[in-house]
Protein backbone atom coordinates (compact mmCIF):
# COMPACT_ATOMS: atom_id res chain seq x y z
CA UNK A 1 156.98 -20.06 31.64
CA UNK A 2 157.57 -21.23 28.15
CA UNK A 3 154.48 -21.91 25.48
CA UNK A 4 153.87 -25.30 24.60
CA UNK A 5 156.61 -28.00 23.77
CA UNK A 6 154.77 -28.31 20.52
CA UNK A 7 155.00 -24.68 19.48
CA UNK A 8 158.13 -24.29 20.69
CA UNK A 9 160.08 -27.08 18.33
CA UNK A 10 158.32 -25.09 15.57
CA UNK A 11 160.04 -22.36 15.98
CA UNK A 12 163.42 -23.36 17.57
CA UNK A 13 165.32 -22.81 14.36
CA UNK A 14 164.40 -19.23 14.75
CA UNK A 15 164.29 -18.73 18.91
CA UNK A 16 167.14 -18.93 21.77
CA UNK A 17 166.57 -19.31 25.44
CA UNK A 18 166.93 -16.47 27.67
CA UNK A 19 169.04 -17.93 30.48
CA UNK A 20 168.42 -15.67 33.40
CA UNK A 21 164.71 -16.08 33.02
CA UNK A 22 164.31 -19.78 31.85
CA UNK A 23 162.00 -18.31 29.03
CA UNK A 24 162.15 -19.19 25.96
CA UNK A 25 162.40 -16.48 23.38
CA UNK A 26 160.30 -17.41 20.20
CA UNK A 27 160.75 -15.46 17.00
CA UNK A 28 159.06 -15.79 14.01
CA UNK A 29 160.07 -18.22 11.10
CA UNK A 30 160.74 -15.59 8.66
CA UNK A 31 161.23 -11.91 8.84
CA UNK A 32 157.91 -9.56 9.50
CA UNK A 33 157.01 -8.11 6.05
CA UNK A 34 154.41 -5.57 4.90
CA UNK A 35 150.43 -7.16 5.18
CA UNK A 36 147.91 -6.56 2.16
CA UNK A 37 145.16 -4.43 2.97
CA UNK A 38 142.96 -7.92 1.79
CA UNK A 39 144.27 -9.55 4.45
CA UNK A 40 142.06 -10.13 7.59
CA UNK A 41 143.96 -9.66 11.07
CA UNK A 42 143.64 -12.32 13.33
CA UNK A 43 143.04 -11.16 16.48
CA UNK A 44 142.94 -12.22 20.19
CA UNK A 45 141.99 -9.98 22.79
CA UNK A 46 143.27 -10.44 26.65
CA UNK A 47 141.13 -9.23 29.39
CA UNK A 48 138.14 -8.20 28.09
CA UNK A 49 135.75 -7.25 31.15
CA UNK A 50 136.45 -3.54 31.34
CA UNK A 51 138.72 -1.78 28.75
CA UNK A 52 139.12 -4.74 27.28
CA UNK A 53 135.60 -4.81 25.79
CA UNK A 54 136.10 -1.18 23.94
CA UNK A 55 139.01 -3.52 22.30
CA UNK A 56 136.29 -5.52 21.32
CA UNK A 57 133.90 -2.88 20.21
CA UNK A 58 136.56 -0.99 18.17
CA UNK A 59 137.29 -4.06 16.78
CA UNK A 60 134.26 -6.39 15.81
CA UNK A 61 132.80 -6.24 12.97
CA UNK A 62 135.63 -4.42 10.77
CA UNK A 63 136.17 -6.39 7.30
CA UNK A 64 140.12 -6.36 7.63
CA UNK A 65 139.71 -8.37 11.19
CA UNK A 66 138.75 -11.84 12.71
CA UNK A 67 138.62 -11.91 16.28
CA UNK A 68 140.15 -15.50 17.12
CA UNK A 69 140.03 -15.98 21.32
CA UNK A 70 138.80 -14.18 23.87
CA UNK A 71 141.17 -14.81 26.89
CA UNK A 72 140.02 -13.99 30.44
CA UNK A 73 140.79 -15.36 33.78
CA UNK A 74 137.54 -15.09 34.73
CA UNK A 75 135.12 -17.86 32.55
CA UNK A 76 132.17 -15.82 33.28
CA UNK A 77 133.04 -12.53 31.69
CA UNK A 78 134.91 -14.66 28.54
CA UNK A 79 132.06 -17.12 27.95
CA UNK A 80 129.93 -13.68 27.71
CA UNK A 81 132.37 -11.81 25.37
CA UNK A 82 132.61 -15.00 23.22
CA UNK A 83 128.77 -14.74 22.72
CA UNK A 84 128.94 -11.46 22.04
CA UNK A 85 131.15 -11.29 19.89
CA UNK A 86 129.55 -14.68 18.14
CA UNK A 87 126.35 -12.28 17.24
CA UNK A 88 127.91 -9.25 16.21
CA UNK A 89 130.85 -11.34 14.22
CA UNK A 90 128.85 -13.98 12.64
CA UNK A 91 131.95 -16.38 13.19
CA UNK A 92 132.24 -17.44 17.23
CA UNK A 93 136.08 -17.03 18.78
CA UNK A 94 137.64 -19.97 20.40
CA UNK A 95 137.38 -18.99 24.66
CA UNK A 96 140.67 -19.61 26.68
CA UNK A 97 141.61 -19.00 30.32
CA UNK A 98 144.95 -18.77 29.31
CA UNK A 99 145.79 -16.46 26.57
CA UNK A 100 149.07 -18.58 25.80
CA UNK A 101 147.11 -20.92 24.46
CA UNK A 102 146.47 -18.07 21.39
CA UNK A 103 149.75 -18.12 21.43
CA UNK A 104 150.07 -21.75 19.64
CA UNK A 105 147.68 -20.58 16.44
CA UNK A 106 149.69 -19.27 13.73
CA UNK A 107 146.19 -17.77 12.79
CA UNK A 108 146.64 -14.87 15.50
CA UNK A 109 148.54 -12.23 13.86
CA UNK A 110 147.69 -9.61 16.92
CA UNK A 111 146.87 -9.71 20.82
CA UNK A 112 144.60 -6.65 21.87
CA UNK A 113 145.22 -6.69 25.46
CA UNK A 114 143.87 -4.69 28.63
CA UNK A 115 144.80 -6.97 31.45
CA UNK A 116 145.64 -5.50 35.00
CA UNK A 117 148.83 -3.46 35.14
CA UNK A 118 150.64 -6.47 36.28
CA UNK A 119 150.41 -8.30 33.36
CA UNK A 120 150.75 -6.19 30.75
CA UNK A 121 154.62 -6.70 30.06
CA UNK A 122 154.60 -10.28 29.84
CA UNK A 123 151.32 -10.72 28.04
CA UNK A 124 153.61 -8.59 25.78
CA UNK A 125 156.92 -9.67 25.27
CA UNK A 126 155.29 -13.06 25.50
CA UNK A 127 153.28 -12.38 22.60
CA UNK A 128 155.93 -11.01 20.34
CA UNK A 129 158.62 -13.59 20.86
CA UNK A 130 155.03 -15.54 19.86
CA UNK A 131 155.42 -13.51 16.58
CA UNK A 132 152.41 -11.42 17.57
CA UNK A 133 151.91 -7.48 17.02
CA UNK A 134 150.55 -6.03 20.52
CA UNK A 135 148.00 -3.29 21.29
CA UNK A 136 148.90 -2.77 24.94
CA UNK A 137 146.80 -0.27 27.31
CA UNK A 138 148.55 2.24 29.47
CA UNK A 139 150.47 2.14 31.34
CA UNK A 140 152.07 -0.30 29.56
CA UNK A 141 153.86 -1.15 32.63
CA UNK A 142 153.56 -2.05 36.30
CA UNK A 143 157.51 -0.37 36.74
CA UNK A 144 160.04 1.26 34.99
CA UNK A 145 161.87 -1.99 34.03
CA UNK A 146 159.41 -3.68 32.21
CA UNK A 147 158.55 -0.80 30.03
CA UNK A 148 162.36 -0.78 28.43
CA UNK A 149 162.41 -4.36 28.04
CA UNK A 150 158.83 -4.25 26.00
CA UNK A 151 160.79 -1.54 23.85
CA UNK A 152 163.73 -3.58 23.60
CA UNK A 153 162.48 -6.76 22.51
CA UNK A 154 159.76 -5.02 20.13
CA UNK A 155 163.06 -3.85 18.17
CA UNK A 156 164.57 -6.63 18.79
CA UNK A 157 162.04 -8.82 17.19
CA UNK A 158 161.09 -6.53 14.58
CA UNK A 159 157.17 -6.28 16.34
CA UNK A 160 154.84 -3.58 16.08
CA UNK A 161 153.92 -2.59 19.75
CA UNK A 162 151.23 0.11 20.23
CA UNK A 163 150.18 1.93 23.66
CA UNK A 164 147.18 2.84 24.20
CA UNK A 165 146.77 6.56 24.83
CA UNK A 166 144.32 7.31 22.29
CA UNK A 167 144.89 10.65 22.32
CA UNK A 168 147.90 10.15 20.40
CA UNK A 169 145.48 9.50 17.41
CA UNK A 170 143.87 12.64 17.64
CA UNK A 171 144.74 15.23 14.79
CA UNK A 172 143.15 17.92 17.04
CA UNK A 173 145.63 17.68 19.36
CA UNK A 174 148.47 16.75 17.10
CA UNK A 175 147.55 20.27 15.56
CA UNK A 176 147.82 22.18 19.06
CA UNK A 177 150.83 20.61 19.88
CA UNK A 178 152.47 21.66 16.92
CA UNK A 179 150.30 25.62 17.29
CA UNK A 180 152.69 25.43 20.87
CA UNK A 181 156.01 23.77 19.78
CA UNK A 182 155.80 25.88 16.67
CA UNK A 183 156.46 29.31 18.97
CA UNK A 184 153.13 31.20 18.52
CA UNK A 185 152.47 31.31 22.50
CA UNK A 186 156.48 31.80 23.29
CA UNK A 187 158.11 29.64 25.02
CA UNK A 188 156.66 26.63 27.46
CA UNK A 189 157.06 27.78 31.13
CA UNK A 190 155.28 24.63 32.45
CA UNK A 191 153.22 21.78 32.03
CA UNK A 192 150.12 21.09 34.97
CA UNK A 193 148.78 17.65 34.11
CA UNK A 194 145.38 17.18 36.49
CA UNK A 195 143.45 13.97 37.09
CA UNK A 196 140.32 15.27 39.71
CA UNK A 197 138.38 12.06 39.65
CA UNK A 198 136.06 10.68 42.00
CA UNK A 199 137.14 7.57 43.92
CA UNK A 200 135.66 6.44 46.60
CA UNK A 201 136.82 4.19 49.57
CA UNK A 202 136.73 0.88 47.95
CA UNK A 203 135.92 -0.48 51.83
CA UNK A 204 137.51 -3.07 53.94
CA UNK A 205 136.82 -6.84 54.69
CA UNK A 206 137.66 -8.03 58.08
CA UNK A 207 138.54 -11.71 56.77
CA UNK A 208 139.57 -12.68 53.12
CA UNK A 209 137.63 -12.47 49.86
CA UNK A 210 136.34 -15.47 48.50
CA UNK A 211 137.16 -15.45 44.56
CA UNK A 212 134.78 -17.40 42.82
CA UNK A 213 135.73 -20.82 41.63
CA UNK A 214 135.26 -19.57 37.71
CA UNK A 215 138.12 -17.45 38.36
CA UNK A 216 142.21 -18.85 38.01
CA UNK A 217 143.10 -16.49 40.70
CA UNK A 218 146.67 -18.06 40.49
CA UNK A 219 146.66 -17.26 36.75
CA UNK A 220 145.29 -13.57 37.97
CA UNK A 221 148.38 -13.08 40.10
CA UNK A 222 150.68 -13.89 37.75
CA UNK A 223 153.87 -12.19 37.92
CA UNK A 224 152.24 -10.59 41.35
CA UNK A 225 152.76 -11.67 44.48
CA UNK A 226 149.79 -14.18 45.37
CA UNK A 227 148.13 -12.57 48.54
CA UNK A 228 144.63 -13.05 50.53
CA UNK A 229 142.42 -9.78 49.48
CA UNK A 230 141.15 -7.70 51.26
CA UNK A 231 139.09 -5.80 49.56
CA UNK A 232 135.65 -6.86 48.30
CA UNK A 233 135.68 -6.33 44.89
CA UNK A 234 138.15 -8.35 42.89
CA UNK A 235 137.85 -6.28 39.23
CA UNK A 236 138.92 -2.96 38.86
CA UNK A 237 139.45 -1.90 42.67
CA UNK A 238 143.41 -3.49 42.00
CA UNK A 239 144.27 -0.16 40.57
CA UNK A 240 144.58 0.98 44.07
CA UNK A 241 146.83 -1.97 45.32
CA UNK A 242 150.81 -1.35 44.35
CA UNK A 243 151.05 -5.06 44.31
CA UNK A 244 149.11 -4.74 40.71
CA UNK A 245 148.10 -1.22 40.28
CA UNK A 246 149.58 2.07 39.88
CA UNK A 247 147.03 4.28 41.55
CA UNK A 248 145.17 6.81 39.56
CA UNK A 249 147.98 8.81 38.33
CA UNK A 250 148.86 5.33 36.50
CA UNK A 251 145.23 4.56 35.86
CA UNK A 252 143.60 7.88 34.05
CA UNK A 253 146.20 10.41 34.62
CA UNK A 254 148.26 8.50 32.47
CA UNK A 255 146.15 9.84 29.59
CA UNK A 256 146.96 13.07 30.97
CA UNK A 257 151.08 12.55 32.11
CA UNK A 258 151.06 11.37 28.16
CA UNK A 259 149.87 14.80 26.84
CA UNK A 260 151.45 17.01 28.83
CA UNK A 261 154.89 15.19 27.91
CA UNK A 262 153.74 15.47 24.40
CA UNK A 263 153.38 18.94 24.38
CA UNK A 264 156.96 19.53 26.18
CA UNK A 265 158.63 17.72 23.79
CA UNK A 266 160.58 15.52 26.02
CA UNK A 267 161.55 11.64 24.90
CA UNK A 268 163.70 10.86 28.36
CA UNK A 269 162.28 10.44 32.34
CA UNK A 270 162.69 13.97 34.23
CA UNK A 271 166.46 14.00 35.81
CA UNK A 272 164.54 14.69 39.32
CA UNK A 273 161.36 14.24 40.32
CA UNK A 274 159.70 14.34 43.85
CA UNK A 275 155.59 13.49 45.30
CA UNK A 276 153.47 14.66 47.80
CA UNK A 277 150.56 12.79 48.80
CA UNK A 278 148.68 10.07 50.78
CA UNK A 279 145.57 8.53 50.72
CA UNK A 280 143.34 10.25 52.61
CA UNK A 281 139.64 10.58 53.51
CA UNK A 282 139.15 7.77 54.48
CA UNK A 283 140.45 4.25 55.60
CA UNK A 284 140.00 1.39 53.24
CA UNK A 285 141.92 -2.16 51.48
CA UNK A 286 143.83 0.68 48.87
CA UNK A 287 147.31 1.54 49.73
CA UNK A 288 147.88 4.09 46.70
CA UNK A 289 147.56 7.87 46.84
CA UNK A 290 143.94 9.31 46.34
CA UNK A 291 145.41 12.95 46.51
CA UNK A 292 149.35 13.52 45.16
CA UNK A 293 151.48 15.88 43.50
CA UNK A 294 154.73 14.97 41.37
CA UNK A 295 157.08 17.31 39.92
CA UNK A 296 159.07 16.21 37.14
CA UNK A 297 161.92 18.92 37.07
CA UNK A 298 162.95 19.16 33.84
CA UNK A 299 165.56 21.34 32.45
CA UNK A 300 163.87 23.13 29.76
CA UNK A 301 160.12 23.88 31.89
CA UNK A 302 158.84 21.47 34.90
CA UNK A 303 156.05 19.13 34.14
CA UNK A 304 153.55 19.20 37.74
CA UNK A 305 151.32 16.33 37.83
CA UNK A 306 148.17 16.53 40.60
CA UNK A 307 145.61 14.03 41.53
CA UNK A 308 142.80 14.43 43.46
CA UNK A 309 140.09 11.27 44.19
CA UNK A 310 138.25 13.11 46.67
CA UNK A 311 135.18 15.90 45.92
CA UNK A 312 135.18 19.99 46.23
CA UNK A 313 134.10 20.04 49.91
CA UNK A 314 133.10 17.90 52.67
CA UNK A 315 133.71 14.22 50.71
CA UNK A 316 130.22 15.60 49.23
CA UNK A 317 130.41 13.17 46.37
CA UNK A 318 127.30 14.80 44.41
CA UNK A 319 128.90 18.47 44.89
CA UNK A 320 131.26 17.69 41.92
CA UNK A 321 135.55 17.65 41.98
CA UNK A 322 137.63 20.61 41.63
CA UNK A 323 138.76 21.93 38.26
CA UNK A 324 142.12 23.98 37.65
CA UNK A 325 141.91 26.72 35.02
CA UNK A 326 139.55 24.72 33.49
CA UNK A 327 140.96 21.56 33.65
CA UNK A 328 139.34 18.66 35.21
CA UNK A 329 140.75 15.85 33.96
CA UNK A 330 143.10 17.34 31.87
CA UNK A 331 146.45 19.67 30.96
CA UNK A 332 147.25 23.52 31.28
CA UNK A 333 150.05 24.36 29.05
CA UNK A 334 151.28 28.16 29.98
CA UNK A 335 153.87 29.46 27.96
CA UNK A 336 155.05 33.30 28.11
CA UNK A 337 152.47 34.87 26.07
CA UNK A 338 149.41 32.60 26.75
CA UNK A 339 148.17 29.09 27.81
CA UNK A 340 146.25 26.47 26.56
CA UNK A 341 144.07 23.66 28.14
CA UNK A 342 143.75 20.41 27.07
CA UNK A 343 140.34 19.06 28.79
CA UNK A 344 139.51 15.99 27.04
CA UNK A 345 141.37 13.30 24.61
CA UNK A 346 139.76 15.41 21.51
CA UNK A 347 139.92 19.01 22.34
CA UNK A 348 142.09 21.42 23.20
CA UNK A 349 141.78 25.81 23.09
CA UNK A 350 144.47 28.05 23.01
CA UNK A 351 143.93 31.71 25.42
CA UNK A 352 145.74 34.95 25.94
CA UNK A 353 146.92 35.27 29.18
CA UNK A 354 143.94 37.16 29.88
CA UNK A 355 142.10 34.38 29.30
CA UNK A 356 140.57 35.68 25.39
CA UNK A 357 140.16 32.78 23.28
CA UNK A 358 142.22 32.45 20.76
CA UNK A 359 142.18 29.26 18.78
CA UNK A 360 140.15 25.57 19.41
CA UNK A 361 140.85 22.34 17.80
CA UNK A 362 138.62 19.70 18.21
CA UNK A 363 138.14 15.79 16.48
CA UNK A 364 139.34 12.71 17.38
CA UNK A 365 140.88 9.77 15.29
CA UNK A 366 141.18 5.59 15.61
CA UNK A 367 143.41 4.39 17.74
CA UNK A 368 143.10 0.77 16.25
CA UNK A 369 142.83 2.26 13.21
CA UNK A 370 146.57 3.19 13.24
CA UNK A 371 147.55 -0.08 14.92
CA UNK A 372 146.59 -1.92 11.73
CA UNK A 373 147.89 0.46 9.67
CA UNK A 374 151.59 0.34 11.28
CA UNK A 375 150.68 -3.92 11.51
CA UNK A 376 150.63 -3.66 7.83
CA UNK A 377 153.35 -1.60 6.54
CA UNK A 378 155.66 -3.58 9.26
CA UNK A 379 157.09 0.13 10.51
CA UNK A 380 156.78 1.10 14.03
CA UNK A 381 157.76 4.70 13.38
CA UNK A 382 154.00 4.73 11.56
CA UNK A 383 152.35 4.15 15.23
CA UNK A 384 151.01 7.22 17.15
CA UNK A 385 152.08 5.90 20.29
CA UNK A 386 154.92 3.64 19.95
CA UNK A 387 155.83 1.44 23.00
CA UNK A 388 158.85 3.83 23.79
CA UNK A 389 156.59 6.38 24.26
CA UNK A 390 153.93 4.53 26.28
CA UNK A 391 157.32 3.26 28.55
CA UNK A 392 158.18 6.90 29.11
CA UNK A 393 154.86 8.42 30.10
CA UNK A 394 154.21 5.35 32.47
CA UNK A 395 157.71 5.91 33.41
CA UNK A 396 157.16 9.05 34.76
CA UNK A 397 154.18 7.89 36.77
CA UNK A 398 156.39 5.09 38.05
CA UNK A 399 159.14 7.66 39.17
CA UNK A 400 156.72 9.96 41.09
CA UNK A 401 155.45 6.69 43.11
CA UNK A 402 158.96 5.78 43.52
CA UNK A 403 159.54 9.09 45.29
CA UNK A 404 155.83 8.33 47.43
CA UNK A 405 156.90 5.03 48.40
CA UNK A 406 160.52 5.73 49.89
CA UNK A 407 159.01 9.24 51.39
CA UNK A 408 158.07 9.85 55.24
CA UNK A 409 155.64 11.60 56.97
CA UNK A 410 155.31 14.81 57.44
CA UNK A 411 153.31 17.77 58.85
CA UNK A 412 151.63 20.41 56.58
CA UNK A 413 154.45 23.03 57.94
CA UNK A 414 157.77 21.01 56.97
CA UNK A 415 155.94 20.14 53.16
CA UNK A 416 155.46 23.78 52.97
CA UNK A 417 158.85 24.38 53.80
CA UNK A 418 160.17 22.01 51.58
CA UNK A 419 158.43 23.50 48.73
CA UNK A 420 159.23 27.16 49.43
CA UNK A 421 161.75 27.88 47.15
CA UNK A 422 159.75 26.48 44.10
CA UNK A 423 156.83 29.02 43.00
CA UNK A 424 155.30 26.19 41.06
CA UNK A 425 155.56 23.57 43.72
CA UNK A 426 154.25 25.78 46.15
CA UNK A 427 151.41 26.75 44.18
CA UNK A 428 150.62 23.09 44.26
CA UNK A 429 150.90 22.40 47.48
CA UNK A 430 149.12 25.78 48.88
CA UNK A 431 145.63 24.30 46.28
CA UNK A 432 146.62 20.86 47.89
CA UNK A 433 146.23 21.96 51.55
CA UNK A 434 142.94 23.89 50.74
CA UNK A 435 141.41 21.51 48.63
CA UNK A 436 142.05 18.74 51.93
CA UNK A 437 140.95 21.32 54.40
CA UNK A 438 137.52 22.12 52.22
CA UNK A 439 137.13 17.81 53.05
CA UNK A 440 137.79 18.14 56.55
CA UNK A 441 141.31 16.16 56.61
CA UNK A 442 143.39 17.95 59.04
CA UNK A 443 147.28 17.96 57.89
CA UNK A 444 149.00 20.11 60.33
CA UNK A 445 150.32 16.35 61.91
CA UNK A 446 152.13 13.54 59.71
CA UNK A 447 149.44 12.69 57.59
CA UNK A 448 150.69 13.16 53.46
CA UNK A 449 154.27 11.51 52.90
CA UNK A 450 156.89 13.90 51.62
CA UNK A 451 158.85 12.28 48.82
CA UNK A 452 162.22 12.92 48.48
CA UNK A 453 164.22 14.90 45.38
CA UNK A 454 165.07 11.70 43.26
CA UNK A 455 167.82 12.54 40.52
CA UNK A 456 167.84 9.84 37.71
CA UNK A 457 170.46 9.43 34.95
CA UNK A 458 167.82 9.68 32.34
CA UNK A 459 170.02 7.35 29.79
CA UNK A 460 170.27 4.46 32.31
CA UNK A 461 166.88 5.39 33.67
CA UNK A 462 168.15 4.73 36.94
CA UNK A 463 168.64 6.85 40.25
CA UNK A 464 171.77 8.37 41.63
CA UNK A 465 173.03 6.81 44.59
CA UNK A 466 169.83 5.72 45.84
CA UNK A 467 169.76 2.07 46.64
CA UNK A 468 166.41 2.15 47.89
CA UNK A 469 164.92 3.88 44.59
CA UNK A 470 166.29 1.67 42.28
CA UNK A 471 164.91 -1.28 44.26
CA UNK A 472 161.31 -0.14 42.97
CA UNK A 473 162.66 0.34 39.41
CA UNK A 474 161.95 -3.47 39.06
CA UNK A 475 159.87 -5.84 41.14
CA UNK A 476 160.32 -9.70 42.47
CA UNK A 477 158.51 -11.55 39.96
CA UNK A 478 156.72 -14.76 41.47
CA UNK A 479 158.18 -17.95 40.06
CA UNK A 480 157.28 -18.81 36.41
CA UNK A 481 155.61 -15.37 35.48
CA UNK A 482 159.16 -13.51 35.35
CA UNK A 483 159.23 -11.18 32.95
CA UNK A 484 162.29 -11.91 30.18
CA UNK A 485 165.36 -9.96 29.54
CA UNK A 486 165.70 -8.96 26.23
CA UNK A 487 169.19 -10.36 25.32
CA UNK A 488 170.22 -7.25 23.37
CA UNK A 489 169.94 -4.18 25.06
């Protein structure tokens, strides 16, 4: 899967072929060095129908930035975003199916991308062997693999490589992270990230969907395996398909798995780690949990990660979803002399453990902004949230599903007893089994899967003496969309 014979003699003097991938590794002609602050950006942005479009908005418009190509699979959505773009612009971007065709234009300095999970790796590392910067959303990965090889070859190539977990960005929360690793609550007992989100059944069609002929659906697969949907929505709905999603703990509670990480202080994966969960409520296309817990046990205070899809009671959709301690979609951080909760990207309040107030920080900051700052000054260390750390917060969702996926059934009695000698796992589980029970879904047979205790040599990031583990740490990529090796590791 190399760019075009035509780009690539350009830049042979500088590149090398990758081998064991067949793809050609492109560097640029001359060393990255610092941008003025005169200098428009020249930007393409990949994937724009969803999340991909707040690229756009935070984007257009600015008077350091040119937004080159819009790249979509789908013509429809791209031929809209080009026009929109056009009027709020005044210049119109060039529309491509293919984003490596924005590759070719030495004019794009910077791919703003917010394909499917799938993707995002080799959109990538694609991009900066292109000599491109990347803004990549979370999780920056669809497995644990591809996240260290997007670190890897952003060093390697001297790129700038930002994930997007805005909350990074916010001085509100940079301030109460530094309130709790700073002491003044004692020390961190545990970290409860929570992503309670509504998601409904996303239904089931008894015969394949037809995509639309204004969509490359081979293009969409891309490094996925290439499979008749069931489903009947297309868009968003493969964020509950492992062959291109990662569930919701991958989806939002990445936000969430990023903060509460943050706020432990932790820059490796958790040594073991372990889910509970299923999909539940209701049969449908999806084949990712709607209702999970994963336990990162780390050595200095556990991080406990719980997702929820369905509603309070009764899969009453307008009675609400369930909120923890006053987190929703969010993060309790309990330390011995007080907590603090962490409800939003921008906000976060600090209580006795009697629950009295006792400090709230609140504001937000740009997320772009600090892209194009760290583009300019040609340091990584000046991003927010550096691809390292996007790979190890999407790591950790990757581990937990890792656990999920080589787990078994089991009844409501033998989870409970596996759990028993963990307070905090317990606790979990004991909210879990109400929460199910308040929504009618009866778990006293083999209904969740019971993950087992994965330990992981957090330097290799691989497991220990688990063949079947370390099969998931990596997938089979479909011919010509393999992902590259970076050639130094």
């Amino acid at each position: 899967m190399s760019l075009s014979r035509r780009y690539f003699l350009k830049s042979a003097a500088a590149g090398a072929a990758v081998a064991a991938t067949g793809v050609h590794h492109l560097q640029a002609e001359t060393p990255p060095v610092s941008r003025s602050s005169n200098e428009k950006l020249g930007f393409a942005i990949v994937g724009v129908r969803g999340q991909g479009n707040n690229h756009i908005r935070s984007l257009v418009g600015r008077d350091d930035v040119e937004i080159r190509y819009i790249c979509d699979v789908d013509e429809t959505v791209g031929r809209k975003r080009q026009e929109e773009v056009a009027a709020k612009q005044g210049s119109k971007p060039e529309f491509v199916q293919d984003f490596r065709k924005a590759l070719e234009d030495p004019s794009v300095d910077c791919i703003s991308t917010a394909t499917p999970n799938h993707w995002h790796a080799l959109v990538s590392i694609l991009s900066m062997q292109a000599g491109k910067d990347v803004y990549v959303e979370k999780p920056v990965s669809h497995n644990v693999w591809e996240g260290r090889e997007m670190t890897r070859w952003a060093r390697h190539l001297g790129r700038i490589c930002q994930c997007g977990t805005q909350s990074r960005s916010s001085p509100s929360l940079k301030e109460a992270v530094a309130f709790v690793q700073g002491g003044k609550l004692g020390a961190i007992q545990y970290a409860i990230g929570t992503c309670y989100k509504p998601r409904k059944s996303i239904g089931k069609l008894d015969k394949p969907l037809n995509i639309p002929s204004t969509i490359d659906y081979d293009l969409w697969c891309g490094p996925a395996e290439k499979v008749d949907l069931y489903r009947p929505q297309l868009h968003y709905d493969w964020h509950w398909d492992f062959n291109t999603g990662n569930g919701d703990m991958g989806n939002q509670g990445i936000h969430q798995m990023d903060i509460a990480r943050w706020f432990l202080g932790e820059q490796a994966l958790s040594p073991r780690v372990m889910s509970i969960g299923g999909r539940v409520g209701y049969v449908d296309a999806g084949d990712t949990p709607n209702t999970q817990i994963v336990y990162h046990d780390y050595d200095n205070a556990p991080l406990i990660f719980e997702t929820r899809g369905l509603p309070k009671k009764g899969l009453d959709w307008k009675n609400g979803m369930d909120n923890y301690r006053g987190s929703q979609i969010g993060v309790i951080v309990q330390c011995e002399d007080g907590y603090v909760v962490i409800p939003s990207y921008t906000k976060a309040t600090a209580y006795t453990n009697e629950g009295e107030p006792i400090q709230t920080w609140s504001g937000g900051g740009g997320h772009h902004d600090n892209f194009i700052s760290a583009v300019r000054s040609r340091n990584h260390k000046d991003l927010n949230a550096d691809i390292e750390e996007g790979h190890l917060s999407s790591g950790l969702c990757h581990t937990g599903a890792i656990s999920h996926l080589v787990g078994e059934k089991a009844s409501a009695e033998r989870i409970a007893s596996a759990v028993r000698g963990n307070a905090r796992a317990a606790d979990s589980f004991d909210r879990m089994a109400a929460h199910l029970e308040a929504n009618g879904v009866k778990i006293d047979d083999p209904v969740l899967t019971l993950g087992p205790w994965l330990e992981m040599d957090p330097q290799a990031e691989t497991f220990v003496d688990n063949d079947a583990a370390n099969a998931l740490l990596k997938r089979n990529y479909r011919k010509g969309f393999e992902v590259p090796m970076c050639p130094v590791s």
